[in-house]
C-alpha atoms as a PDB file:
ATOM      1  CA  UNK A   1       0.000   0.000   0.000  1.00  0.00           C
ATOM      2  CA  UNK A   2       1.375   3.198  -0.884  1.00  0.00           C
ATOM      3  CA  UNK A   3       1.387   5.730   2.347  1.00  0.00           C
ATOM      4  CA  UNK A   4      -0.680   8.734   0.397  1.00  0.00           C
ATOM      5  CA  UNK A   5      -1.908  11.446   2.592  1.00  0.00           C
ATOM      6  CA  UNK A   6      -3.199  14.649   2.914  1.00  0.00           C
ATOM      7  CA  UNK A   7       0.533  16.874   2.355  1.00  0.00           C
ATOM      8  CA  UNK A   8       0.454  14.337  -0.991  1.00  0.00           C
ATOM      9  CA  UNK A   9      -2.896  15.420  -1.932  1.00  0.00           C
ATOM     10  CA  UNK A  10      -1.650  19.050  -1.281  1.00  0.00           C
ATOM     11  CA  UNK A  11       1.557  18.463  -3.137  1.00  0.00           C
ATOM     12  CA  UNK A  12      -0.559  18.146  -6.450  1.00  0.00           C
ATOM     13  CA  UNK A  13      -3.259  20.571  -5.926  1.00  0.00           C
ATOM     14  CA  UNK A  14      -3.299  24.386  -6.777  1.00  0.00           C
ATOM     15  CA  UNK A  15      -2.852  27.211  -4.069  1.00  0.00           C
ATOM     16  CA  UNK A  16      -6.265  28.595  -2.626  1.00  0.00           C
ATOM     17  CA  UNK A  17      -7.027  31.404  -0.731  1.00  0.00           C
ATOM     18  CA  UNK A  18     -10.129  32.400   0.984  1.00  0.00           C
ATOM     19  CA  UNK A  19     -13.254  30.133   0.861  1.00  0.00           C
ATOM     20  CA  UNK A  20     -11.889  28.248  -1.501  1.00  0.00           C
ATOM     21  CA  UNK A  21      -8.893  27.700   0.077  1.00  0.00           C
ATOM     22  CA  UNK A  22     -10.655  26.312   3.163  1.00  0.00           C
ATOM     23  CA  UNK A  23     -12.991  24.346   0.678  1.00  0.00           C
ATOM     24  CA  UNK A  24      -9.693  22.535  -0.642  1.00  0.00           C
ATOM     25  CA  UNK A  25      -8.657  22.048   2.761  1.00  0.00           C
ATOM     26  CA  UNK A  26     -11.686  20.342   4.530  1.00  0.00           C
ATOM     27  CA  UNK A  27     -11.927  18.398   0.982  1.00  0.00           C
ATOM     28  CA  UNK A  28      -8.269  17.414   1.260  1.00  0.00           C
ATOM     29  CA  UNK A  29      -8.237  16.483   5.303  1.00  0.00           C
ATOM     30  CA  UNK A  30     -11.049  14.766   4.742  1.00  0.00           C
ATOM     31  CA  UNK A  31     -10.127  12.863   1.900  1.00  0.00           C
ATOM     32  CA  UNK A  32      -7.085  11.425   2.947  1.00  0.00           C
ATOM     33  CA  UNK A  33      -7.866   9.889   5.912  1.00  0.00           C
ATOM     34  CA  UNK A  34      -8.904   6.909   4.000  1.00  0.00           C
ATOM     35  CA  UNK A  35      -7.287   7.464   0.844  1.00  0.00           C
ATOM     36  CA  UNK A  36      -4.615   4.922   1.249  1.00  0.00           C
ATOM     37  CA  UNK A  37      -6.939   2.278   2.154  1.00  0.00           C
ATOM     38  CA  UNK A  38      -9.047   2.923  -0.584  1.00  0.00           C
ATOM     39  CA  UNK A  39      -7.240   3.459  -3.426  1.00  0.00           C
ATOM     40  CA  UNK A  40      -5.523  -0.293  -2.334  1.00  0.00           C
ATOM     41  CA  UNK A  41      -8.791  -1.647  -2.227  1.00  0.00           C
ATOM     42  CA  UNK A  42      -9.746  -0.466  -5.883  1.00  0.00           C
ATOM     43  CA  UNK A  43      -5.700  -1.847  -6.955  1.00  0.00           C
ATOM     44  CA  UNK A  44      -5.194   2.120  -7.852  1.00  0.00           C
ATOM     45  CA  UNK A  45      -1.679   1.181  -6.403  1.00  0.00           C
ATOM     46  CA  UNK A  46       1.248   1.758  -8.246  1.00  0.00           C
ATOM     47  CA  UNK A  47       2.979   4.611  -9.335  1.00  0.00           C
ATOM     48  CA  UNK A  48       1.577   5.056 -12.692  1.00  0.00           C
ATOM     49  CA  UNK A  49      -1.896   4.575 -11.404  1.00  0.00           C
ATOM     50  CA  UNK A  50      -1.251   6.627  -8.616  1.00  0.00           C
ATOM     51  CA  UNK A  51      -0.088   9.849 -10.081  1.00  0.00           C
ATOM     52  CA  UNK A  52      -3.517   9.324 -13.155  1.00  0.00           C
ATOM     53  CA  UNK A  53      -5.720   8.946 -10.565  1.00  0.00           C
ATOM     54  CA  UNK A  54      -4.444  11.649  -8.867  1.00  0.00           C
ATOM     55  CA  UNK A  55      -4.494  14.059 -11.770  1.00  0.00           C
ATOM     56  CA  UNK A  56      -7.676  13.538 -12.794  1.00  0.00           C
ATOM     57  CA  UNK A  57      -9.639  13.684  -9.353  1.00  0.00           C
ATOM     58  CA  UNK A  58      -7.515  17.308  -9.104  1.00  0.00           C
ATOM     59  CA  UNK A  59      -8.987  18.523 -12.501  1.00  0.00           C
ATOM     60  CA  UNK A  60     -12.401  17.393 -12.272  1.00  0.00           C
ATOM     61  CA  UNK A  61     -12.677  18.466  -8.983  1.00  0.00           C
ATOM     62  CA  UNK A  62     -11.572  22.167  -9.578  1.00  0.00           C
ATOM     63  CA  UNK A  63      -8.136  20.970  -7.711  1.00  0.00           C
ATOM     64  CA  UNK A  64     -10.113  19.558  -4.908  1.00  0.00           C
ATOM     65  CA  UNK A  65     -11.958  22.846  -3.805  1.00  0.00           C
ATOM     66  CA  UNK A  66     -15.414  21.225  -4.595  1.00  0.00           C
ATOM     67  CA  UNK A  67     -17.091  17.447  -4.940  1.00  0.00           C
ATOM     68  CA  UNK A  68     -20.264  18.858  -6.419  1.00  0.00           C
ATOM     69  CA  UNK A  69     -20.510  20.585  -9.402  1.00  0.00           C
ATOM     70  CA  UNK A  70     -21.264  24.659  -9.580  1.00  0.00           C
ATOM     71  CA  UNK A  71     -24.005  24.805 -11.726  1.00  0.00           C
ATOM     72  CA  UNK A  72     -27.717  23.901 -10.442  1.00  0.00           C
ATOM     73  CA  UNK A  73     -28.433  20.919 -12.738  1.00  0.00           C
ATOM     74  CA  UNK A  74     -31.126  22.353 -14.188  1.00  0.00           C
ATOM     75  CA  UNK A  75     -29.420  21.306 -17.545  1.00  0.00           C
ATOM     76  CA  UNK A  76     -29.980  17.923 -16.844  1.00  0.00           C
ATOM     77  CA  UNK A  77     -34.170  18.315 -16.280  1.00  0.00           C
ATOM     78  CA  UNK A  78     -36.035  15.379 -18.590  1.00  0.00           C
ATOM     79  CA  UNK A  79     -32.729  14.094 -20.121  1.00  0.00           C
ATOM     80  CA  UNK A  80     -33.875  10.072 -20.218  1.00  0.00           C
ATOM     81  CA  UNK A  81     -30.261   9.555 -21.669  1.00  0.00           C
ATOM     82  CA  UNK A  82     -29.324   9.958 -17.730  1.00  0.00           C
ATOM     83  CA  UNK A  83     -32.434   8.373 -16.127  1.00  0.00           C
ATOM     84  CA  UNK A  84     -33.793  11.464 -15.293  1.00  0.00           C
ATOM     85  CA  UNK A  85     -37.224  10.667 -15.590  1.00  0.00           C
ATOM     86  CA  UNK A  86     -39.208  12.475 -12.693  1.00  0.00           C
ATOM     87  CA  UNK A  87     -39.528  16.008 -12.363  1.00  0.00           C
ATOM     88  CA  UNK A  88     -36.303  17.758 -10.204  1.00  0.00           C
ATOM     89  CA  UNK A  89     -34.188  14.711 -11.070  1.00  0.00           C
ATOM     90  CA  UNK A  90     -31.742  17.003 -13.379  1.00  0.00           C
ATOM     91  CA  UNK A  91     -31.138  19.080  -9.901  1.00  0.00           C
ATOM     92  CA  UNK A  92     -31.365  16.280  -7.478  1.00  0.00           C
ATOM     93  CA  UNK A  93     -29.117  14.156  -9.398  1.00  0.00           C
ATOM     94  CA  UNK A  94     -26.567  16.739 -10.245  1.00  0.00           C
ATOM     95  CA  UNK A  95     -22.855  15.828 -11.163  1.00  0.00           C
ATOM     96  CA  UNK A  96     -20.882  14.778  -7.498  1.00  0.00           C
ATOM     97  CA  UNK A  97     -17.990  13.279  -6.433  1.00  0.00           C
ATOM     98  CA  UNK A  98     -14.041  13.794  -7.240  1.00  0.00           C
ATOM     99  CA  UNK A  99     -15.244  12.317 -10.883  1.00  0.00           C
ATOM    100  CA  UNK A 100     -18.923  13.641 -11.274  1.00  0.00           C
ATOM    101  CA  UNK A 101     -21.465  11.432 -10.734  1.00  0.00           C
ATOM    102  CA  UNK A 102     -24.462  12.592 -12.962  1.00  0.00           C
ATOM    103  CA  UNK A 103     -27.952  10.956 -13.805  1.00  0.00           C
ATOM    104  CA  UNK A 104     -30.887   9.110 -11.573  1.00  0.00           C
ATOM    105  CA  UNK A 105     -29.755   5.942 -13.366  1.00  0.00           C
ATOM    106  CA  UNK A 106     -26.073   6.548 -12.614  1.00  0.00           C
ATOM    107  CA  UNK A 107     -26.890   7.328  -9.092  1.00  0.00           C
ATOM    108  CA  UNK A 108     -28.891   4.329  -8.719  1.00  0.00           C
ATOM    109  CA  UNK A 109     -26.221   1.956 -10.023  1.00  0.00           C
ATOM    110  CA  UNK A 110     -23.004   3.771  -8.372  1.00  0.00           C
ATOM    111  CA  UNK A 111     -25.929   3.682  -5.001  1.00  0.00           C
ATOM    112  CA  UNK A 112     -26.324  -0.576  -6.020  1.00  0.00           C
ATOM    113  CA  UNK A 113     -22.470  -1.396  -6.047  1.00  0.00           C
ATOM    114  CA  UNK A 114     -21.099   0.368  -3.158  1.00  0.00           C
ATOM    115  CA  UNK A 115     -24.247  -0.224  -0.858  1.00  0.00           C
ATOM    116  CA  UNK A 116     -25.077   3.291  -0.268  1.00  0.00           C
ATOM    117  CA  UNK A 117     -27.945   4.919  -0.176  1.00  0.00           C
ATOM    118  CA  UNK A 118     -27.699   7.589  -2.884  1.00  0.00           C
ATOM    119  CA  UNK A 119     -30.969   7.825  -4.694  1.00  0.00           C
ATOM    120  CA  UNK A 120     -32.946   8.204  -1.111  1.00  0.00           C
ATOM    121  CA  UNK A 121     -30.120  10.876  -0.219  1.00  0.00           C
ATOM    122  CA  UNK A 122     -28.118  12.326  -3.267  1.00  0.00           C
ATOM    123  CA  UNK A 123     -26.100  15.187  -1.527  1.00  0.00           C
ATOM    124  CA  UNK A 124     -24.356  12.018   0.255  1.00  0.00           C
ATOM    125  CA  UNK A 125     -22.232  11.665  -3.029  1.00  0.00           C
ATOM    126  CA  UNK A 126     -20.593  15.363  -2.046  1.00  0.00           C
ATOM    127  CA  UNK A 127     -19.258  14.024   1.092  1.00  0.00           C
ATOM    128  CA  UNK A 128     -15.448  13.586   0.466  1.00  0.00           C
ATOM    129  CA  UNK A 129     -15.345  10.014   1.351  1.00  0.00           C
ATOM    130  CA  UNK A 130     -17.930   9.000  -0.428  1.00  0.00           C
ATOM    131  CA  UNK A 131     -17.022  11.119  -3.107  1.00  0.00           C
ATOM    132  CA  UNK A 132     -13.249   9.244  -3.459  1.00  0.00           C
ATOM    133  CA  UNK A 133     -15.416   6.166  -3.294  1.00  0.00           C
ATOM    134  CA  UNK A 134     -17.403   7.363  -6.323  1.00  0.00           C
ATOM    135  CA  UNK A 135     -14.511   8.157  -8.179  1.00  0.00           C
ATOM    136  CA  UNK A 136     -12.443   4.701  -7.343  1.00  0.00           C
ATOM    137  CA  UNK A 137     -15.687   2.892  -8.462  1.00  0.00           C
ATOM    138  CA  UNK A 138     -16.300   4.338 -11.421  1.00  0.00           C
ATOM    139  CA  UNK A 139     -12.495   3.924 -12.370  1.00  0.00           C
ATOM    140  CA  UNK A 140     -12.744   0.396 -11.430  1.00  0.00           C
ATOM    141  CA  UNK A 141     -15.910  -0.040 -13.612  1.00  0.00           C
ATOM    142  CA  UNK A 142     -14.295   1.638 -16.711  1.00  0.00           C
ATOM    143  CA  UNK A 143     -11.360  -0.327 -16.384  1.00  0.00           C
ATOM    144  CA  UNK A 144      -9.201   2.600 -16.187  1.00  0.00           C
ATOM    145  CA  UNK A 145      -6.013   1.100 -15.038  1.00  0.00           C
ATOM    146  CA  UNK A 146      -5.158  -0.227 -17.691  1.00  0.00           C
ATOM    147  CA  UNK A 147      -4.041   2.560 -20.230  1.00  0.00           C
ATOM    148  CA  UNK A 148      -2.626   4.038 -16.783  1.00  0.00           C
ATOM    149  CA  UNK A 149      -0.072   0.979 -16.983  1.00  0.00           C
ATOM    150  CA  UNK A 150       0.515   2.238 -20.406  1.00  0.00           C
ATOM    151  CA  UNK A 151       1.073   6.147 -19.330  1.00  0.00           C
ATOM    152  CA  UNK A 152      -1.575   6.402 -21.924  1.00  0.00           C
ATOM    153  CA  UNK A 153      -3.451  10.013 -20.662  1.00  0.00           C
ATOM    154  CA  UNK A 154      -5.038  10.425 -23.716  1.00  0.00           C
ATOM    155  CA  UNK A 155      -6.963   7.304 -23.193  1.00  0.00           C
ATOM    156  CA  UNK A 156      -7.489   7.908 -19.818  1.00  0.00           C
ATOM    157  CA  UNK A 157      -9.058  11.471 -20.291  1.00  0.00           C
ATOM    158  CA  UNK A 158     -11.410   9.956 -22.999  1.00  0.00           C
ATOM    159  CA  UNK A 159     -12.623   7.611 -20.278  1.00  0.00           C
ATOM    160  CA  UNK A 160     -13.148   9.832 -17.536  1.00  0.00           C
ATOM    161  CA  UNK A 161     -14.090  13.153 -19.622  1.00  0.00           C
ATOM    162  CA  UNK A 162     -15.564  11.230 -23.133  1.00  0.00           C
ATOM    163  CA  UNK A 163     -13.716  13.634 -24.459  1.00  0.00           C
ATOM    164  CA  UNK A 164     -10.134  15.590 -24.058  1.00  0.00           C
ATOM    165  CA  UNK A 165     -11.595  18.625 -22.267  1.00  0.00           C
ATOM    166  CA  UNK A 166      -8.756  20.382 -20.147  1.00  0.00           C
ATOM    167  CA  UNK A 167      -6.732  18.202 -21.275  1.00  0.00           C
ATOM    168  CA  UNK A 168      -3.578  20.815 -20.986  1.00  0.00           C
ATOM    169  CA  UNK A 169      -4.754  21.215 -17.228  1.00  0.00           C
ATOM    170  CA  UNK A 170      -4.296  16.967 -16.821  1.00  0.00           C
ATOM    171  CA  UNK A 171      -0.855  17.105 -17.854  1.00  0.00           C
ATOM    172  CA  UNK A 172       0.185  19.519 -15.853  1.00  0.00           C
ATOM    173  CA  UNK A 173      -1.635  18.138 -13.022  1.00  0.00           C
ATOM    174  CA  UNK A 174       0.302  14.199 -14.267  1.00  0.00           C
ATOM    175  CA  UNK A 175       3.381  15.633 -14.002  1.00  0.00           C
ATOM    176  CA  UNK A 176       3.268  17.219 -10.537  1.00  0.00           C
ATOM    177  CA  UNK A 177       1.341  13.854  -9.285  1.00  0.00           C
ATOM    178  CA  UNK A 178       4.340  11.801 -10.843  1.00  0.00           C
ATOM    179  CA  UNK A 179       6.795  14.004  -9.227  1.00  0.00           C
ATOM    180  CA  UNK A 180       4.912  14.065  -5.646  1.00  0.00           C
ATOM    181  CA  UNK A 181       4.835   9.701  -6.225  1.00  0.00           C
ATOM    182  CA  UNK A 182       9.037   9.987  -6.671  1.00  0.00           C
ATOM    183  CA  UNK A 183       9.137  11.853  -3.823  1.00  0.00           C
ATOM    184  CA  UNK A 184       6.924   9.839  -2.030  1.00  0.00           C
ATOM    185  CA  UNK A 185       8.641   6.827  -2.549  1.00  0.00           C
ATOM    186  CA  UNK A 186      11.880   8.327  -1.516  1.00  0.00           C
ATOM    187  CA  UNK A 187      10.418   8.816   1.927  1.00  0.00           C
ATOM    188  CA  UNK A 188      10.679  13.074   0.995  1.00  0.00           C
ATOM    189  CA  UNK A 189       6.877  13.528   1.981  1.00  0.00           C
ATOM    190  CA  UNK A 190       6.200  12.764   5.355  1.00  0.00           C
ATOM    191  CA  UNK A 191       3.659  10.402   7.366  1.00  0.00           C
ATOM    192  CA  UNK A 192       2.317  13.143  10.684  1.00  0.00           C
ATOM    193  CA  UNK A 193       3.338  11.053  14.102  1.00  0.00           C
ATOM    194  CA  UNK A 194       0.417   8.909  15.201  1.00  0.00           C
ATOM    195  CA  UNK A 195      -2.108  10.548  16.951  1.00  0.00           C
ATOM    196  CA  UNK A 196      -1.709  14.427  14.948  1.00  0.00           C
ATOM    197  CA  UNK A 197      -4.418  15.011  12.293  1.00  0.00           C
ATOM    198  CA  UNK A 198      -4.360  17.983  10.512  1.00  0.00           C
ATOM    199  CA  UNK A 199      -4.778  21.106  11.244  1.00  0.00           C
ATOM    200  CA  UNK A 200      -6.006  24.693   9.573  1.00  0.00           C
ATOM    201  CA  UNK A 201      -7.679  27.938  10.188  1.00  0.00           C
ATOM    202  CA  UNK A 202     -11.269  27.305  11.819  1.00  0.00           C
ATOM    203  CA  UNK A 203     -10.537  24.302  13.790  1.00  0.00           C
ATOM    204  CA  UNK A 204     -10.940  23.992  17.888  1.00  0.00           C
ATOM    205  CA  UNK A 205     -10.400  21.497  20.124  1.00  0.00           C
ATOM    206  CA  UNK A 206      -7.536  19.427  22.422  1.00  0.00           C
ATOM    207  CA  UNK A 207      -5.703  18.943  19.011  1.00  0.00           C
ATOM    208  CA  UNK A 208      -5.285  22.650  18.570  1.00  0.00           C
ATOM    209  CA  UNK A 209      -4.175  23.081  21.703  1.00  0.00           C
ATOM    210  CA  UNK A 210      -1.841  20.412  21.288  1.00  0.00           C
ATOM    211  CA  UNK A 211      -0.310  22.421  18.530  1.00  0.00           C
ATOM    212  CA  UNK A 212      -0.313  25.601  20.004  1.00  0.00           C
ATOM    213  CA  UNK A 213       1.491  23.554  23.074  1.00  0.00           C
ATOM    214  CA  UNK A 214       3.922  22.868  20.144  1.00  0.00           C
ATOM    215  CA  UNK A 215       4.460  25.949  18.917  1.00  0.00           C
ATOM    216  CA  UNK A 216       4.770  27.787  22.184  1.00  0.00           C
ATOM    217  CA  UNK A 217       7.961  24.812  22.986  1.00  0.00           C
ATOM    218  CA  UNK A 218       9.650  26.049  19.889  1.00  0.00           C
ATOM    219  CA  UNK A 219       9.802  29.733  20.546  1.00  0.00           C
ATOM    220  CA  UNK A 220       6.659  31.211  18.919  1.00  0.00           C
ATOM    221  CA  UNK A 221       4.283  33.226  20.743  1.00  0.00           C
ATOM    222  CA  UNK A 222       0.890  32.413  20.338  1.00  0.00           C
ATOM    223  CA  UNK A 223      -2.188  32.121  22.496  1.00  0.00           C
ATOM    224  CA  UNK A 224      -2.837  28.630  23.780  1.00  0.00           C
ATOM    225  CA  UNK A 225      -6.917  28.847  23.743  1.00  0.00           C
ATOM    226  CA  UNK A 226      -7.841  25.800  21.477  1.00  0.00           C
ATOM    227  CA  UNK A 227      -9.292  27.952  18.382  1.00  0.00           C
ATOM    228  CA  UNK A 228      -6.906  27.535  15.176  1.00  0.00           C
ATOM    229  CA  UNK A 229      -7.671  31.573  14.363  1.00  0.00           C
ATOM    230  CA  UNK A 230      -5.707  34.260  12.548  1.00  0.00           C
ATOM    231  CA  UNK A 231      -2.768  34.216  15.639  1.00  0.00           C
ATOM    232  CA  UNK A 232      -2.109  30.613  15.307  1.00  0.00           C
ATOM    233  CA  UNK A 233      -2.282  30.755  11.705  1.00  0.00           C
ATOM    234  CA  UNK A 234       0.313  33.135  11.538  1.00  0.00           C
ATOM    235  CA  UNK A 235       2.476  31.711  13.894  1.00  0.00           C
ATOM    236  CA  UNK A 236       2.393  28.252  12.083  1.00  0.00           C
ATOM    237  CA  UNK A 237       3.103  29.787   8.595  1.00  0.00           C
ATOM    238  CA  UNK A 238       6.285  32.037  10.843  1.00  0.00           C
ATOM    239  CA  UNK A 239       7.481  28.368  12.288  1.00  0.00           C
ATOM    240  CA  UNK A 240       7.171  26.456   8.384  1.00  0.00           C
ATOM    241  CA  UNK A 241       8.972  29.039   6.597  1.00  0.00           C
ATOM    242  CA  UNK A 242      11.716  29.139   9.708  1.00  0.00           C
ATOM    243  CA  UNK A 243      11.960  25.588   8.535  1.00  0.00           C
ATOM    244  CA  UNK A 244      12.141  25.589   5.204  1.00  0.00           C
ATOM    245  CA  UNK A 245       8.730  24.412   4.609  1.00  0.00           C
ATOM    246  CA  UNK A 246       6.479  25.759   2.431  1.00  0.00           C
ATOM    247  CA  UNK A 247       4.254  28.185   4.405  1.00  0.00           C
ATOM    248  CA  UNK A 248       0.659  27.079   3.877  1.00  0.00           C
ATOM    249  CA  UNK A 249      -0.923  27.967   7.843  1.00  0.00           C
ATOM    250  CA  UNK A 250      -1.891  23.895   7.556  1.00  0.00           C
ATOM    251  CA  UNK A 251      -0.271  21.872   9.960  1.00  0.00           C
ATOM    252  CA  UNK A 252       0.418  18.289   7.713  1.00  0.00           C
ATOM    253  CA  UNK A 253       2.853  15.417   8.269  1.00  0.00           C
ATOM    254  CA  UNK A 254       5.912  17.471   7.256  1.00  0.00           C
ATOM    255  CA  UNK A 255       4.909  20.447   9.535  1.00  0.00           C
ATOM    256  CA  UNK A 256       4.110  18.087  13.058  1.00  0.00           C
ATOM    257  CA  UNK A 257       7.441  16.293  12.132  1.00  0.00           C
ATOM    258  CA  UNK A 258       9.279  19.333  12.828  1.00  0.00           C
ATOM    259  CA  UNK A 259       6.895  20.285  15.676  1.00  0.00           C
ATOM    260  CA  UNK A 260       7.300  17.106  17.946  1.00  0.00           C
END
């Protein structure tokens, strides 16, 4: 099993700010706390597969700042092509998941293989596990490892896309997913000590505190109060650039390994 986590996720995706930037990073936390497990289960497990997979979750998912798609779904009203056969199903069964799932019928077979509910309760296919789910089973269902084995992203984008829309944006996402896989396997993106999730802007709790505990050991004043605000923030992006890290504010595997 490779050891993906979050700071790989992160490695690949674009640089947020804002909403979107916390978007990307609940998407991203959230994401990778089963992402090893599941991408093993669906054989997505070499390097090659790996770094396609990778790439094309990032594009399709606007670089993993949403799992549902922008527009309303109106689009998709009375389009029998898609099962949507009852009236609101072009809405209710609009395009989620890191690859969009889109279509009552598509719903209802995605809902029929991985035993979850989705027709009775659609907006579960925007919840990031579920959504990496939908993704790994409709890869696994397209056979879509194969012309990864191959390096073969033109066949792969025709699979996932049924086209070669954004295609310039999938290379450029392959090649930074290949590069984070070398460095993965050369141990150069690190695995957070056992017990330390990750952290960012918004959070509360005994783990921020923890952190702050942290931070406060290693010279940098901040308040210990259990909110991950502005002050903490600031000290954490003061403490990764002091160690050559690259100064996000999110506290990941490489940060806590400098921490503790």
């Amino acid at each position: 099993m490779l050891p993906v986590n979050p700071d790989f996720l992160r490695a690949v995706a674009p640089r947020q700010s804002g909403i979107r930037a916390q978007h990307q990073a609940l998407i991203i936390e959230e994401v990778g706390k089963s992402l090893a497990a599941t991408l093993e289960k669906y054989e997505i497990n070499t390097p090659l597969r790996l770094a396609h997979f990778i790439a094309q979750t990032c594009h399709e998912s606007d670089g993993y700042c949403t799992t549902e798609e922008y527009a309303s779904g109106a689009a998709y009203e009375g389009r029998s092509d898609l099962g949507n056969t009852e009236p609101g199903d072009g809405q209710r069964f609009k395009g989620r998941g890191l690859i969009q799932l889109t279509g009552r019928a598509n719903y209802a077979a995605a809902s029929g293989r991985l035993q979850i509910p989705l027709i009775n309760n659609p907006d579960l296919a925007a919840v990031p596990a579920t959504s990496l789910l939908i993704a790994c089973d409709f890869w696994q269902v397209k056979h879509i490892n194969t012309p990864c084995d191959r390096d073969d992203i033109i066949t792969v984008t025709r699979l996932v896309n049924g086209g070669l829309n954004g295609l310039d944006s999938r290379r450029e996402y392959l090649a930074k997913a290949k590069e984070a896989t070398a460095r993965l396997q050369a141990g150069q993106i690190a695995v957070a000590p056992e017990g330390h999730p990750t952290l960012h802007r918004g959070m509360q709790g005994d783990d921020v505190i923890m952190l702050q505990q942290a931070l406060s050991n290693n010279n940098f004043s901040v308040a210990i109060d259990g909110a991950f605000g502005p002050g903490t923030e600031t000290a954490v992006r003061h403490f990764q650039a002091s160690k050559g890290l690259e100064a996000d504010g999110i506290v990941g595997p490489s940060t806590w390994s400098k921490l503790v």
